[in-house]
Protein backbone atom coordinates (compact mmCIF):
# COMPACT_ATOMS: atom_id res chain seq x y z
CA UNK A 1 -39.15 229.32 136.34
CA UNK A 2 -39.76 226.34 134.53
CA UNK A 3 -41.25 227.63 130.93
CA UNK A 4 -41.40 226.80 127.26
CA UNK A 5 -38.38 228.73 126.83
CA UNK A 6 -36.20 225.90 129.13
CA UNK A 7 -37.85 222.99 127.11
CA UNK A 8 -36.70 224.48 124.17
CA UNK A 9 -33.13 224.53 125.75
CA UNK A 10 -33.43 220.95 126.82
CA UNK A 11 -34.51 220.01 123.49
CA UNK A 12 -31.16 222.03 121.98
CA UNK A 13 -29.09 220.20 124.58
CA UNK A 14 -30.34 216.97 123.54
CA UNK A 15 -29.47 217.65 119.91
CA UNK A 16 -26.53 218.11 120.44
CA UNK A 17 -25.52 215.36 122.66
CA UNK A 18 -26.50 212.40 120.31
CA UNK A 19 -24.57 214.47 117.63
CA UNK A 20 -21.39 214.48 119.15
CA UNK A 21 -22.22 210.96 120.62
CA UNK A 22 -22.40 209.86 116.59
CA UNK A 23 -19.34 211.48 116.10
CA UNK A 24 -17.38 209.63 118.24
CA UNK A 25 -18.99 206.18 116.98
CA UNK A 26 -18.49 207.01 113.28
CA UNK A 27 -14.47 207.78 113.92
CA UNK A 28 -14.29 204.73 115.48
CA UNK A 29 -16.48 203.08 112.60
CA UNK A 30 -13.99 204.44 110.32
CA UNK A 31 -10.67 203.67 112.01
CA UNK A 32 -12.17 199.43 112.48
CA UNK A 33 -12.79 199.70 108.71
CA UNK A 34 -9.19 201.01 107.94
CA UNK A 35 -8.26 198.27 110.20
CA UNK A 36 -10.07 195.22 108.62
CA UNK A 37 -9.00 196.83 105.08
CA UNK A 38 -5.46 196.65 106.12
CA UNK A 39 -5.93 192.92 107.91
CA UNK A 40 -7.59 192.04 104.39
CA UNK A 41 -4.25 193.06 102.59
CA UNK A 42 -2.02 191.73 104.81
CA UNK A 43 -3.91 188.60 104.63
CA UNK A 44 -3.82 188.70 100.68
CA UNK A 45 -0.10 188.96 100.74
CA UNK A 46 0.52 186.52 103.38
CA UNK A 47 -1.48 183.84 101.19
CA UNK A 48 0.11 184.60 98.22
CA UNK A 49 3.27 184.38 99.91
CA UNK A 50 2.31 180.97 101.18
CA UNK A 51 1.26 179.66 97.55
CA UNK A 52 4.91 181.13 96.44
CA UNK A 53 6.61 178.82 99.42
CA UNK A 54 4.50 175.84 98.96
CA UNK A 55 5.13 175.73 95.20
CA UNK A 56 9.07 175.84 95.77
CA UNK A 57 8.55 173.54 98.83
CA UNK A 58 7.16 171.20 96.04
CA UNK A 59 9.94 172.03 93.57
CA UNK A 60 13.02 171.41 96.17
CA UNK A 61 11.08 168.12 97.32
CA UNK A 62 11.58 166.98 94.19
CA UNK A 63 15.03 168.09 93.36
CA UNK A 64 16.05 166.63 96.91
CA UNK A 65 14.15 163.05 95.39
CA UNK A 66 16.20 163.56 92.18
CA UNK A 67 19.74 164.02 94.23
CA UNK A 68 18.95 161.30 96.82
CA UNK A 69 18.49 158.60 93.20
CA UNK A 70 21.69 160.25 91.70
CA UNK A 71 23.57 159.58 94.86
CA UNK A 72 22.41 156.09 95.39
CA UNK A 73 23.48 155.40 91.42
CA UNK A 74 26.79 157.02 92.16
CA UNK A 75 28.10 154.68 95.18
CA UNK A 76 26.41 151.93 93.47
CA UNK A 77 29.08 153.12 90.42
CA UNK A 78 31.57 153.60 93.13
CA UNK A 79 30.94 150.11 94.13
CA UNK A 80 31.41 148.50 90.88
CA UNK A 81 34.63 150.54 90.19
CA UNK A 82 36.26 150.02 93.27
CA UNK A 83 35.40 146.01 92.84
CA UNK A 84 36.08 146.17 88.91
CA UNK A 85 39.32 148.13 90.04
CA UNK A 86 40.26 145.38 92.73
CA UNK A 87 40.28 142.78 89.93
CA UNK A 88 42.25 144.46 87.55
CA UNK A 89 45.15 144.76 90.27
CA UNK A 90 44.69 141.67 90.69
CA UNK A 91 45.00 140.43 87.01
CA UNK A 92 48.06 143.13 86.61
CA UNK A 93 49.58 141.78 89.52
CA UNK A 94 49.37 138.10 88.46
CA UNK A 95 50.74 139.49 84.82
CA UNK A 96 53.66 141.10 86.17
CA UNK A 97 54.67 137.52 88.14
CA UNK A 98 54.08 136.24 85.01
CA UNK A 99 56.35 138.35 83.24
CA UNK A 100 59.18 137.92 85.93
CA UNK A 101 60.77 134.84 84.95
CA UNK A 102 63.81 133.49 87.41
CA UNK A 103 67.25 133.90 86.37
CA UNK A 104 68.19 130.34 86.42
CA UNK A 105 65.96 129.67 83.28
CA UNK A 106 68.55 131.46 81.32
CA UNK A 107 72.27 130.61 80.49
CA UNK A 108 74.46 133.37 82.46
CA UNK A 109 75.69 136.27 80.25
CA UNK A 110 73.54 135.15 76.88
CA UNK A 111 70.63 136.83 76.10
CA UNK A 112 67.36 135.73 75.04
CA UNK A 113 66.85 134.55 71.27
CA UNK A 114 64.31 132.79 71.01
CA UNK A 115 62.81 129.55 73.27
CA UNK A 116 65.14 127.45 76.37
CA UNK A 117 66.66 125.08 75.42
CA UNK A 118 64.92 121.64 76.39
């Protein structure tokens, strides 16, 4: 039963087998290396992405250094006004008694012509 005509079937059988075996292995071959292509973009975009936010990182760093300075000179400003304005109220105020003499310097019903009599 057993004759060179059932070796040569084995033989086909065997072909085949590691055929359809490779088949399998090279799809999945093929899909990892569409995989590790797309991995390899998304990692190129992600990076650049990350240089993009780093750089304005950088940039609103600075601008937020730049504002912090600008506010510190403007309530130092504020602070000089506010003191600067504090004396001149005072000086106005001190004018003003100045400029409010009492009645009892001057003769009732006359006006002034001139300097009180001594």
């Amino acid at each position: 039963m057993s004759g060179p005509e059932d070796s040569e079937e084995d033989d086909d059988e065997e072909d085949e087998a590691p055929t359809s075996r490779w088949q399998g292995i090279e799809s999945i071959f093929e899909a990892y290396q569409e995989y590790a292509e797309e991995q390899n973009l998304e990692r190129q975009i992600l990076e650049t992405q990350c240089r993009r936010l780093e750089a304005q990182n950088y940039n609103l760093s600075l601008t937020a250094e730049q504002l912090s300075h600008s506010m510190g000179e403007l309530v130092s400003q504020r602070q000089r006004l506010a003191a600067e304005r504090e004396k001149l109220q005072a000086e106005l105020e001190h004018f003003r008694k100045c400029l409010t003499l009492p009645q009892t310097q001057w003769p009732r019903g006359s006006h002034y012509k001139g300097y009180p009599p001594r």
